[in-house]
Structure formats: C-alpha cells, structure tokens
PDB file of N, CA and C in Angstrom:
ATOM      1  N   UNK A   1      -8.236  -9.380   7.941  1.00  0.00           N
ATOM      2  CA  UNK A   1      -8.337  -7.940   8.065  1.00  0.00           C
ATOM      3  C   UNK A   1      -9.779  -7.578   8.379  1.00  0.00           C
ATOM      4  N   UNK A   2     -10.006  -6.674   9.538  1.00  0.00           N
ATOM      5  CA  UNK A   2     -11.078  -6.296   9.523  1.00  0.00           C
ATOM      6  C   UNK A   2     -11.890  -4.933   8.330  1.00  0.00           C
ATOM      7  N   UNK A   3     -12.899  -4.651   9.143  1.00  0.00           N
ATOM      8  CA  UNK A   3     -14.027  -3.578   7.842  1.00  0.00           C
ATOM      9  C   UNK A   3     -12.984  -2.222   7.866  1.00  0.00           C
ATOM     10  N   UNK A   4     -13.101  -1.734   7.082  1.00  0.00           N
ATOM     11  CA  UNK A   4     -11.664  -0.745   6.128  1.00  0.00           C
ATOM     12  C   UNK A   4     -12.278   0.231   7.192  1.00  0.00           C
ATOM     13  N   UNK A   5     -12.942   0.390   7.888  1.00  0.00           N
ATOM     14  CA  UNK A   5     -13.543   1.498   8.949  1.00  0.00           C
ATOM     15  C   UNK A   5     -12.476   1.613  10.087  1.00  0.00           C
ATOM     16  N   UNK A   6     -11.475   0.775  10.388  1.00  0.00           N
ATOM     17  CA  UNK A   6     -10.473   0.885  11.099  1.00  0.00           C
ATOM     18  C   UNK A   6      -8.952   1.476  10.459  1.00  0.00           C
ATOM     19  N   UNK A   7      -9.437   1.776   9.673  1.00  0.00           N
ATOM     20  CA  UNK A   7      -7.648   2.464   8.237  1.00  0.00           C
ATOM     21  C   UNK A   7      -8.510   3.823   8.767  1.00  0.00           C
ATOM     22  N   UNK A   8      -7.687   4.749   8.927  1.00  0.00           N
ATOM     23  CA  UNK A   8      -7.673   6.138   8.897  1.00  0.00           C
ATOM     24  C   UNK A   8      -7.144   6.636   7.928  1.00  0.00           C
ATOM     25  N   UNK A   9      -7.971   7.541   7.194  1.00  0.00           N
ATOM     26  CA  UNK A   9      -7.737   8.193   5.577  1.00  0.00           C
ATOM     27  C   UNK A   9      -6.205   9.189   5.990  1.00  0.00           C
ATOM     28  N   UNK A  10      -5.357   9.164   4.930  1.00  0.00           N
ATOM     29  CA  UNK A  10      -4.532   9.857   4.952  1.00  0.00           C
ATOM     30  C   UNK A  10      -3.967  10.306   3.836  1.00  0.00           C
ATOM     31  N   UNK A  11      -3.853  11.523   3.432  1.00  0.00           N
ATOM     32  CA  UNK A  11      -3.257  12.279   2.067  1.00  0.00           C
ATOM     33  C   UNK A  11      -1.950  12.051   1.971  1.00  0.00           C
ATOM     34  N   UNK A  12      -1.907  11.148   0.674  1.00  0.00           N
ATOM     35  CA  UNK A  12      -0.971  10.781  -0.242  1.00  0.00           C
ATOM     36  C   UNK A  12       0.748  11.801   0.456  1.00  0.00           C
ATOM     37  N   UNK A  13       0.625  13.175   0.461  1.00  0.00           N
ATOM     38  CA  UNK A  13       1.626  14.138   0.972  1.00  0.00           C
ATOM     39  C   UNK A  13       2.197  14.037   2.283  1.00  0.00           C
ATOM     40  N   UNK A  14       1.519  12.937   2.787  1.00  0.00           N
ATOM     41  CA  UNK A  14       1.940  12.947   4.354  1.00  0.00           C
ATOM     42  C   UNK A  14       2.408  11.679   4.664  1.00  0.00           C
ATOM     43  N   UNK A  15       2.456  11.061   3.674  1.00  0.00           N
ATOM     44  CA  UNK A  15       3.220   9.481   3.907  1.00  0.00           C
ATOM     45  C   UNK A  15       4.675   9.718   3.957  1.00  0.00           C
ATOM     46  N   UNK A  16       5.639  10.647   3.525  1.00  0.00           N
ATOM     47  CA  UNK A  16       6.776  11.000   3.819  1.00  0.00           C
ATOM     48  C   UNK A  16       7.278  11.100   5.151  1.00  0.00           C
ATOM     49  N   UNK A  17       6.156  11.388   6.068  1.00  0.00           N
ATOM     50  CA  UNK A  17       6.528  11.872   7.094  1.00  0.00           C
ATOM     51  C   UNK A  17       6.308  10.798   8.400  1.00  0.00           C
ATOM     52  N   UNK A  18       5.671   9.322   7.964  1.00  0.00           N
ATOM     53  CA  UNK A  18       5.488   8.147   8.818  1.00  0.00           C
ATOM     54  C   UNK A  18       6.765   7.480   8.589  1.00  0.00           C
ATOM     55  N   UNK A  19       6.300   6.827   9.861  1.00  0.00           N
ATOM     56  CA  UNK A  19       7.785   5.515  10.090  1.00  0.00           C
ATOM     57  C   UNK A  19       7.333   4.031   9.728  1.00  0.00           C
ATOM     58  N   UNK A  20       8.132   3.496   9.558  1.00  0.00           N
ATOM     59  CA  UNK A  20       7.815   2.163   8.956  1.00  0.00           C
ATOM     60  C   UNK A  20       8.443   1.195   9.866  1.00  0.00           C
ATOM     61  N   UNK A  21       7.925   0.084  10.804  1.00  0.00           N
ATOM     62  CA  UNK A  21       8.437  -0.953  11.276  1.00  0.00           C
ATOM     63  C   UNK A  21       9.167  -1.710  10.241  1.00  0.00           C
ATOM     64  N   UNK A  22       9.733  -2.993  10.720  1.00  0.00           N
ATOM     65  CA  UNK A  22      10.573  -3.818   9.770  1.00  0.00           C
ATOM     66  C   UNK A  22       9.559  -5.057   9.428  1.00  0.00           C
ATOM     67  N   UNK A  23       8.595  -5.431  10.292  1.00  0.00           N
ATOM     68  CA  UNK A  23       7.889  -5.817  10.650  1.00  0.00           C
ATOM     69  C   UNK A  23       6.941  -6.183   9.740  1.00  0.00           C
ATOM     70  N   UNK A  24       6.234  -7.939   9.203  1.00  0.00           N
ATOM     71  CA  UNK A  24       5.539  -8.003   8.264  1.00  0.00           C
ATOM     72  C   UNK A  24       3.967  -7.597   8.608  1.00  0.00           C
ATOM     73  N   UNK A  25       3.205  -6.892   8.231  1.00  0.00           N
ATOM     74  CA  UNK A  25       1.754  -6.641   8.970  1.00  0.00           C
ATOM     75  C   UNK A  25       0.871  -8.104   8.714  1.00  0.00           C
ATOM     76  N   UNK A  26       1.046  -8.859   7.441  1.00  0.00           N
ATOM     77  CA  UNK A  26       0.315 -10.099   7.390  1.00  0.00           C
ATOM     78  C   UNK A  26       0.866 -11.667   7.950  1.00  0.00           C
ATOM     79  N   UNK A  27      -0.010 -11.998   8.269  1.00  0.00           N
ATOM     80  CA  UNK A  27       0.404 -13.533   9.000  1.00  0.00           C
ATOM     81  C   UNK A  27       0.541 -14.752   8.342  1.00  0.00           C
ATOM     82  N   UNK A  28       0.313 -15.107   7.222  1.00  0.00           N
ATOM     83  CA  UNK A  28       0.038 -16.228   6.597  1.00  0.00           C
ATOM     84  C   UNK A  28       0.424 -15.915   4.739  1.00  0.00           C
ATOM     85  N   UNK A  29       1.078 -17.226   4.460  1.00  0.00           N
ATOM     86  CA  UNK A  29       2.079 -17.038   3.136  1.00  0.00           C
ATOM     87  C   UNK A  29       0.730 -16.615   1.297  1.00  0.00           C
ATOM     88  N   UNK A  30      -0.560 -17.351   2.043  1.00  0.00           N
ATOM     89  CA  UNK A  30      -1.477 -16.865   1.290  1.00  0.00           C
ATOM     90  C   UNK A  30      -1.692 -15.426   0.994  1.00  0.00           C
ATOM     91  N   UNK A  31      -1.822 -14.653   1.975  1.00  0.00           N
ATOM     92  CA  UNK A  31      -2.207 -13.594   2.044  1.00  0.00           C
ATOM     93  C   UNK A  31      -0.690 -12.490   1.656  1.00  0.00           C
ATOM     94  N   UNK A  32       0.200 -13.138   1.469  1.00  0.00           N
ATOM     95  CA  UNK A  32       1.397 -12.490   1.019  1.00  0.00           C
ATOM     96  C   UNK A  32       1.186 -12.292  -0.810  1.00  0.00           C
ATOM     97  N   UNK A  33       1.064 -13.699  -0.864  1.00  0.00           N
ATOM     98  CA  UNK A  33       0.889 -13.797  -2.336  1.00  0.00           C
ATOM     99  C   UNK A  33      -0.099 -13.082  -3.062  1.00  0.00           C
ATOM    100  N   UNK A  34      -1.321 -13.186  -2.184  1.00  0.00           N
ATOM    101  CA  UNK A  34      -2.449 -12.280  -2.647  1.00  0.00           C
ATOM    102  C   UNK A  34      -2.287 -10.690  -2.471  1.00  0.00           C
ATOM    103  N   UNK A  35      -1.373 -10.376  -2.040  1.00  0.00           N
ATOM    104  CA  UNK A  35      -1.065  -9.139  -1.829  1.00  0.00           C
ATOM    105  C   UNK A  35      -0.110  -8.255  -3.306  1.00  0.00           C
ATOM    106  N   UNK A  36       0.930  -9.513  -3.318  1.00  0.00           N
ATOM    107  CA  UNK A  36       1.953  -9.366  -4.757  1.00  0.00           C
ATOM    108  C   UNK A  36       1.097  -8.949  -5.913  1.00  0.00           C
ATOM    109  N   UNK A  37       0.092 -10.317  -6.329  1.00  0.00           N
ATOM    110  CA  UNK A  37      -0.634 -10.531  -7.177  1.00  0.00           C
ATOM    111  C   UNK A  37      -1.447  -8.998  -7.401  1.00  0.00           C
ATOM    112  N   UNK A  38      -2.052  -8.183  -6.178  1.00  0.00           N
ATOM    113  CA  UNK A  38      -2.877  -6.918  -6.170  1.00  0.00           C
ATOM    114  C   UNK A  38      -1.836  -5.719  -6.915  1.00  0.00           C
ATOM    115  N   UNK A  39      -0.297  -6.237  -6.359  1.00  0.00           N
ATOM    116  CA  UNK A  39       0.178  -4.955  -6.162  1.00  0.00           C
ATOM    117  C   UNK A  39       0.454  -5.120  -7.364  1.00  0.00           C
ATOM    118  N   UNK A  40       0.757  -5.781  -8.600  1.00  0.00           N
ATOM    119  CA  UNK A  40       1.272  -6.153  -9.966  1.00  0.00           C
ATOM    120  C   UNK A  40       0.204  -5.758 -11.139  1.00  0.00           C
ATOM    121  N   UNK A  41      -1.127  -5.767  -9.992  1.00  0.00           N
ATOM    122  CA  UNK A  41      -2.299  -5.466 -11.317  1.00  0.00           C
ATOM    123  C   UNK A  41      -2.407  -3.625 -10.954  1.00  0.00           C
ATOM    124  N   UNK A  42      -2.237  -3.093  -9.589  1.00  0.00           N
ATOM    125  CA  UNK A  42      -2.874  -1.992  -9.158  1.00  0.00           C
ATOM    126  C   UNK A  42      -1.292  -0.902  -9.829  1.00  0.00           C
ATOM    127  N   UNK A  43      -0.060  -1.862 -10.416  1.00  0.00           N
ATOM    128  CA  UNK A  43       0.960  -1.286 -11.108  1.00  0.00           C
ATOM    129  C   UNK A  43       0.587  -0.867 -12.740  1.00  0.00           C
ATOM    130  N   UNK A  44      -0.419  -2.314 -12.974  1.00  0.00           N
ATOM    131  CA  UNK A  44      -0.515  -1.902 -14.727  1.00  0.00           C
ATOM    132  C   UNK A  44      -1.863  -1.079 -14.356  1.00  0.00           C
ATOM    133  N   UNK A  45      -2.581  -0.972 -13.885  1.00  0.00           N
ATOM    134  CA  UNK A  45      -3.211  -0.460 -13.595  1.00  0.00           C
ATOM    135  C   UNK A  45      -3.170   1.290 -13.793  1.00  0.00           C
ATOM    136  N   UNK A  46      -1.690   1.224 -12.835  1.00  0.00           N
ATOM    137  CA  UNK A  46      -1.813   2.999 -12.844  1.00  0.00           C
ATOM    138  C   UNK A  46      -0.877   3.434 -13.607  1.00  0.00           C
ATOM    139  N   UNK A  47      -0.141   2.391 -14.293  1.00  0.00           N
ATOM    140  CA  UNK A  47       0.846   3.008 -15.715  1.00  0.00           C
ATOM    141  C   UNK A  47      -0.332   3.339 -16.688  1.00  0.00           C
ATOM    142  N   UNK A  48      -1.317   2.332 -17.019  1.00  0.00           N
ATOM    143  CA  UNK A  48      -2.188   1.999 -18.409  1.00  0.00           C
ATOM    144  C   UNK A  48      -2.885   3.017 -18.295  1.00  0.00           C
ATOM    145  N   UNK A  49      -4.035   3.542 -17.249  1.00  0.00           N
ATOM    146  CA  UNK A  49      -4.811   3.810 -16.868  1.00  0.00           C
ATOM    147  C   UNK A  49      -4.990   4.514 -16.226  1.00  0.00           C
ATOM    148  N   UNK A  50      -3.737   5.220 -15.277  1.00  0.00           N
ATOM    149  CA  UNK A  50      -3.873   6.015 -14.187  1.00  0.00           C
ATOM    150  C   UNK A  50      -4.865   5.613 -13.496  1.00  0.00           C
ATOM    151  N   UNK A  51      -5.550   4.746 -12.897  1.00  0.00           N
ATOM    152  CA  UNK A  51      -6.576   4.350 -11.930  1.00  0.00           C
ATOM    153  C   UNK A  51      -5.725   4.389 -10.851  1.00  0.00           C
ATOM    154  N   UNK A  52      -6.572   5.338  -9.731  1.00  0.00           N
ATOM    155  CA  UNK A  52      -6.119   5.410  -8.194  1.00  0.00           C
ATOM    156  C   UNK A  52      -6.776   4.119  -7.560  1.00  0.00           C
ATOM    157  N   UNK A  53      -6.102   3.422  -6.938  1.00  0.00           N
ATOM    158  CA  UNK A  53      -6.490   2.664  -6.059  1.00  0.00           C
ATOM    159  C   UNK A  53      -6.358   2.836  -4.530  1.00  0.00           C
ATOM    160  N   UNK A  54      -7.064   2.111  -3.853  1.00  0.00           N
ATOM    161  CA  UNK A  54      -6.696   2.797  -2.500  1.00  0.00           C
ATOM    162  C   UNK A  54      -5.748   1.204  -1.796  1.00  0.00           C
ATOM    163  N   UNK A  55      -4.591   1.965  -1.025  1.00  0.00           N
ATOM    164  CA  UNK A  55      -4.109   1.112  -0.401  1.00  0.00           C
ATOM    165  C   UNK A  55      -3.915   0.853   0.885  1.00  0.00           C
ATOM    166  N   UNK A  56      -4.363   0.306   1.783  1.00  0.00           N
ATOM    167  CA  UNK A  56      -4.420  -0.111   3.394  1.00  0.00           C
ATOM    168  C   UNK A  56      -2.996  -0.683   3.468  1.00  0.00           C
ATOM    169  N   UNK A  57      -2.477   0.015   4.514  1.00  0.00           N
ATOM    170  CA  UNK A  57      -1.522   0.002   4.974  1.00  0.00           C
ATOM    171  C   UNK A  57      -1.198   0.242   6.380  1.00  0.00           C
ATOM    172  N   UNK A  58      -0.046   0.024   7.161  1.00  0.00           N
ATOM    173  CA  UNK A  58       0.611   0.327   8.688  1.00  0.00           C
ATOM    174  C   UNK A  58       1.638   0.953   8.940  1.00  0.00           C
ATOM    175  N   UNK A  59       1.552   1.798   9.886  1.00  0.00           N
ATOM    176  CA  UNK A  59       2.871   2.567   9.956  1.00  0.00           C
ATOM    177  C   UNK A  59       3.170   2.397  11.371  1.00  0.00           C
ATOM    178  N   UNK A  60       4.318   3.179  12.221  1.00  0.00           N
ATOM    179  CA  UNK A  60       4.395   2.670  13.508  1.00  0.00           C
ATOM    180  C   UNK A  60       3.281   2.841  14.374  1.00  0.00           C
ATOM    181  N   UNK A  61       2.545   3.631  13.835  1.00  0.00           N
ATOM    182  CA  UNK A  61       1.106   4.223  15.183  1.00  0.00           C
ATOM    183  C   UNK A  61      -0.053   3.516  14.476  1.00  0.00           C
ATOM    184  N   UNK A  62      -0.651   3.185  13.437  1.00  0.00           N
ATOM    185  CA  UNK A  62      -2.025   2.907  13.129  1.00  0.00           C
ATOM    186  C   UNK A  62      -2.376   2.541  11.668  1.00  0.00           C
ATOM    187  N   UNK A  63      -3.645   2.242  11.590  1.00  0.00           N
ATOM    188  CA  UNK A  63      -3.280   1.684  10.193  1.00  0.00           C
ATOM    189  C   UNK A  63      -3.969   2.442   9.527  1.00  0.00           C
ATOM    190  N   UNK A  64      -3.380   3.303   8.231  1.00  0.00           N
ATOM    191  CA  UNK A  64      -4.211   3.690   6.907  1.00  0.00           C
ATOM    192  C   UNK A  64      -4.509   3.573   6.109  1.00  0.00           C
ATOM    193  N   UNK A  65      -5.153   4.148   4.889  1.00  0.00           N
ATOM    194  CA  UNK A  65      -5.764   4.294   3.689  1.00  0.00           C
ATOM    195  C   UNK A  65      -5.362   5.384   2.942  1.00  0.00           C
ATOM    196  N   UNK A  66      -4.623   5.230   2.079  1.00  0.00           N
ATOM    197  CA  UNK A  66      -4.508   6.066   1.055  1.00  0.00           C
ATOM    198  C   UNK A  66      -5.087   5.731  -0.296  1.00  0.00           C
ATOM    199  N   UNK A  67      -5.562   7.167  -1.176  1.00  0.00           N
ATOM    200  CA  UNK A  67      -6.143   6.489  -2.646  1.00  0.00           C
ATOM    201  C   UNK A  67      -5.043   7.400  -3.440  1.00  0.00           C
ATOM    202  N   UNK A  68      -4.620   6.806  -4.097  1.00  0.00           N
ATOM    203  CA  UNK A  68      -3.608   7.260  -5.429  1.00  0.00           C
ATOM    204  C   UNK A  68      -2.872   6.068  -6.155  1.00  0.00           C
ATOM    205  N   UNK A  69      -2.361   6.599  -7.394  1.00  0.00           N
ATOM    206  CA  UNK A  69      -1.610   5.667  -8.365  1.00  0.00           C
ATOM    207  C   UNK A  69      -0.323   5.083  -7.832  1.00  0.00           C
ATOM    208  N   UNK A  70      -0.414   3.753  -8.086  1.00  0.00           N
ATOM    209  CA  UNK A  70       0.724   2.860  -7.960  1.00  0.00           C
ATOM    210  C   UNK A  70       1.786   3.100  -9.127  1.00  0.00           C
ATOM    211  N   UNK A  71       2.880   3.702  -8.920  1.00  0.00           N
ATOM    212  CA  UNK A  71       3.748   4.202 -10.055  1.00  0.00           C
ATOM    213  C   UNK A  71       4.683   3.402 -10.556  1.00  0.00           C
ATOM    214  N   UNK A  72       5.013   2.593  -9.203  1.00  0.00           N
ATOM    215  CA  UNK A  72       6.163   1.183  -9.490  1.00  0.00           C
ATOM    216  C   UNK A  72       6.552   0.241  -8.260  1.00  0.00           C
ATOM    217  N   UNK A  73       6.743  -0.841  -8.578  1.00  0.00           N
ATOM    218  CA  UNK A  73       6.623  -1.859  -7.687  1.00  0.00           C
ATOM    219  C   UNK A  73       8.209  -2.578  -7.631  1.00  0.00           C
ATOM    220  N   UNK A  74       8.841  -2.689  -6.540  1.00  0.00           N
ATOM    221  CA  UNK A  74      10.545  -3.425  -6.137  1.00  0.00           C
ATOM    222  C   UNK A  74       9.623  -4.291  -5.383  1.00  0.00           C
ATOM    223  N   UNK A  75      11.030  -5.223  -4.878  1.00  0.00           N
ATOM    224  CA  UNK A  75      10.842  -6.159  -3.919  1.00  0.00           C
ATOM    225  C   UNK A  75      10.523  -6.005  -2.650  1.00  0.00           C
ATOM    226  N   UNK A  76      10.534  -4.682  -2.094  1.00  0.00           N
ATOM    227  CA  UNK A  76      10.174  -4.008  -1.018  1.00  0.00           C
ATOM    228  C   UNK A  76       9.292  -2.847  -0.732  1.00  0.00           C
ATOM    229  N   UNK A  77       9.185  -2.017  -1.771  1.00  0.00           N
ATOM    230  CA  UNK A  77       8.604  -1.156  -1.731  1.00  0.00           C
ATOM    231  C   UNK A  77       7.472  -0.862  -3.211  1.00  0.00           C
ATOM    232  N   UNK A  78       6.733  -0.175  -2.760  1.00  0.00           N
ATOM    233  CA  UNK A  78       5.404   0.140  -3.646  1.00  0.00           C
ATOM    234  C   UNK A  78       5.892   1.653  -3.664  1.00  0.00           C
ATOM    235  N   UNK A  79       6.080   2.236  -4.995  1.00  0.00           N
ATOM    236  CA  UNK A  79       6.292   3.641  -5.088  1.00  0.00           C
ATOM    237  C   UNK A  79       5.443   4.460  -6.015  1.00  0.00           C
ATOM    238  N   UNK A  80       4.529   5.490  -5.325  1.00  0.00           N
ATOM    239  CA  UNK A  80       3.583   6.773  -6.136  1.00  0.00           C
ATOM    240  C   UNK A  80       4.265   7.186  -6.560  1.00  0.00           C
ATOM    241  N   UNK A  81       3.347   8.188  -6.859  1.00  0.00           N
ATOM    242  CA  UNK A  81       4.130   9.761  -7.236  1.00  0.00           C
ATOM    243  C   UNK A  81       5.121  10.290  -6.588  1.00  0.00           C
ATOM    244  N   UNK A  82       5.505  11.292  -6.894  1.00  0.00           N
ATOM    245  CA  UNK A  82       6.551  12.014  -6.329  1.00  0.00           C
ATOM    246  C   UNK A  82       7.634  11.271  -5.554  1.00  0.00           C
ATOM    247  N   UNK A  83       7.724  10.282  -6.279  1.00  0.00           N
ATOM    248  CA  UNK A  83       9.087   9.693  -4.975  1.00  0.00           C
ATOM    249  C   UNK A  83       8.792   9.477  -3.762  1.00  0.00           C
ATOM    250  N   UNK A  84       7.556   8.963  -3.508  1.00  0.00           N
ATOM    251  CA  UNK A  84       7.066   8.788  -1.991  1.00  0.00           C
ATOM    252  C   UNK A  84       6.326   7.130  -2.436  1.00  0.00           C
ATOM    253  N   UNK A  85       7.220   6.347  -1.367  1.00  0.00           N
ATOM    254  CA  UNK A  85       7.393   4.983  -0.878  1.00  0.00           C
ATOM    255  C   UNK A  85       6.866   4.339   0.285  1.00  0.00           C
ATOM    256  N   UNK A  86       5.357   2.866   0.232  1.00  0.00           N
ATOM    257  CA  UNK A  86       5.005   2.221   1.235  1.00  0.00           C
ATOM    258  C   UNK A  86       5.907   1.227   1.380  1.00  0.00           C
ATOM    259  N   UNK A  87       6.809   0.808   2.286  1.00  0.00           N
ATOM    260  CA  UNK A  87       7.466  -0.659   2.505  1.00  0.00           C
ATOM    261  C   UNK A  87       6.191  -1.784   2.180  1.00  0.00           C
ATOM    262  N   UNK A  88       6.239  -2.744   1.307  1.00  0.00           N
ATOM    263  CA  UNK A  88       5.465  -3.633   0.793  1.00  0.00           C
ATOM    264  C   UNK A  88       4.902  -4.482   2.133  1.00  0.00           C
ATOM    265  N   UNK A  89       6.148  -4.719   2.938  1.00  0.00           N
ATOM    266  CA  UNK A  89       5.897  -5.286   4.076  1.00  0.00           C
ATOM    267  C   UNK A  89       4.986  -4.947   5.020  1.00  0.00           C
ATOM    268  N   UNK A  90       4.036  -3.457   5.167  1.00  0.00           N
ATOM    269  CA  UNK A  90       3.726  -2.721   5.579  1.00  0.00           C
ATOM    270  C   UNK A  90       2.355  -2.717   4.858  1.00  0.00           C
ATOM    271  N   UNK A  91       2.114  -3.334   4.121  1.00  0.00           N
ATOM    272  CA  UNK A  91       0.916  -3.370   3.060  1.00  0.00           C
ATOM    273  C   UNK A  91      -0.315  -4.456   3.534  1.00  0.00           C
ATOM    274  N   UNK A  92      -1.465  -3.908   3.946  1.00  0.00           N
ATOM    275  CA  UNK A  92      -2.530  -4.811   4.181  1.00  0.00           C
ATOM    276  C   UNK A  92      -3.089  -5.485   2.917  1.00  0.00           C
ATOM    277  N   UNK A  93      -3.931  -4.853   2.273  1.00  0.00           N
ATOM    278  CA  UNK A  93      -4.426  -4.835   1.026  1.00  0.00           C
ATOM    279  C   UNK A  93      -4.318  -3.624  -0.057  1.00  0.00           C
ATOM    280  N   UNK A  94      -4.828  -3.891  -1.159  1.00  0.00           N
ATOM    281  CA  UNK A  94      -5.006  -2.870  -2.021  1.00  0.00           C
ATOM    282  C   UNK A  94      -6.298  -3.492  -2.832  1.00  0.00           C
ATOM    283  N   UNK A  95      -7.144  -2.109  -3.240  1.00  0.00           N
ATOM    284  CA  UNK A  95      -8.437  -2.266  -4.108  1.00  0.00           C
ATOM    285  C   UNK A  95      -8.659  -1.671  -4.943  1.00  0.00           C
ATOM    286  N   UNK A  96      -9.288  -1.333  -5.348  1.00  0.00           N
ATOM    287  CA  UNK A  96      -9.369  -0.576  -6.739  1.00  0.00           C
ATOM    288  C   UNK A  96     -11.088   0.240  -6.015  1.00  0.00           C
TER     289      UNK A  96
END
C-alpha cells in the first residue's frame, strides 16, 4: 500500500451511498491475515474504549479513509455505527 495521501477522506454518513466490488483489494495471504488480526483489535478497541480508528478502504471509484468506531466484525463485513457496513474484502488497512 502506498502513503495514506492517496485514500480520500470521507464522512462516516456517506459510506451508505458507495458500491462495493466483489473483488479482494489485497494480493497476498499475509496481508489478509494482518488485516483480520487489525480488524479484531480495532473491534475491542471500539467496544472497550470507543477509540475511532481510521480505516482505508475501496469502493468502485477510489480509495478512502474513514475515522470512526469499529462496532462489529462478521466474516465479511466490518460494521460502525448506525448500521452502516465496509465489505472486509474491500479493506486496505486499519490504524488507530
């Protein structure tokens, strides 16, 4: 992944309104795992703690950045607040 200067910031309220390929954004089984591993801590994270993290992500046009709480984690999807869902598959990184 390149410098986070290529994610375009986007408010948490407007992820409802992107499309999601089926499509995995990462290439290699390392970087899958290291991704799980983020999304499992950036979960206790925002139950324990409410800590926003920001998460890099892809949608059909470009890739973003959102910062808010990870509310709950499936096998596919990463879900905030309000009932608004990133396809996991769709997930670059996440940081704190």
């Amino acid at each position: 992944m390149g410098a986070t200067s290529t994610f375009e910031a986007i408010e948490k309220e407007n992820i409802d309104s992107l499309k999601f390929p089926s499509e995995e954004v990462l290439i290699n089984a390392e970087q899958i795992k290291e991704r799980k591993t983020d999304l499992e801590r950036a979960l206790a994270l925002g139950n324990l703690e409410r800590t926003k993290m920001r998460i890099f992500f892809e949608d059909d046009r470009s890739r973003k950045v959102v910062e808010t709480t990870v509310w709950g984690v499936t096998d596919k999807r990463v879900i905030l607040k309000q009932g608004l869902v990133i396809p996991i598959n769709r997930v670059h990184s996440i940081k704190l």
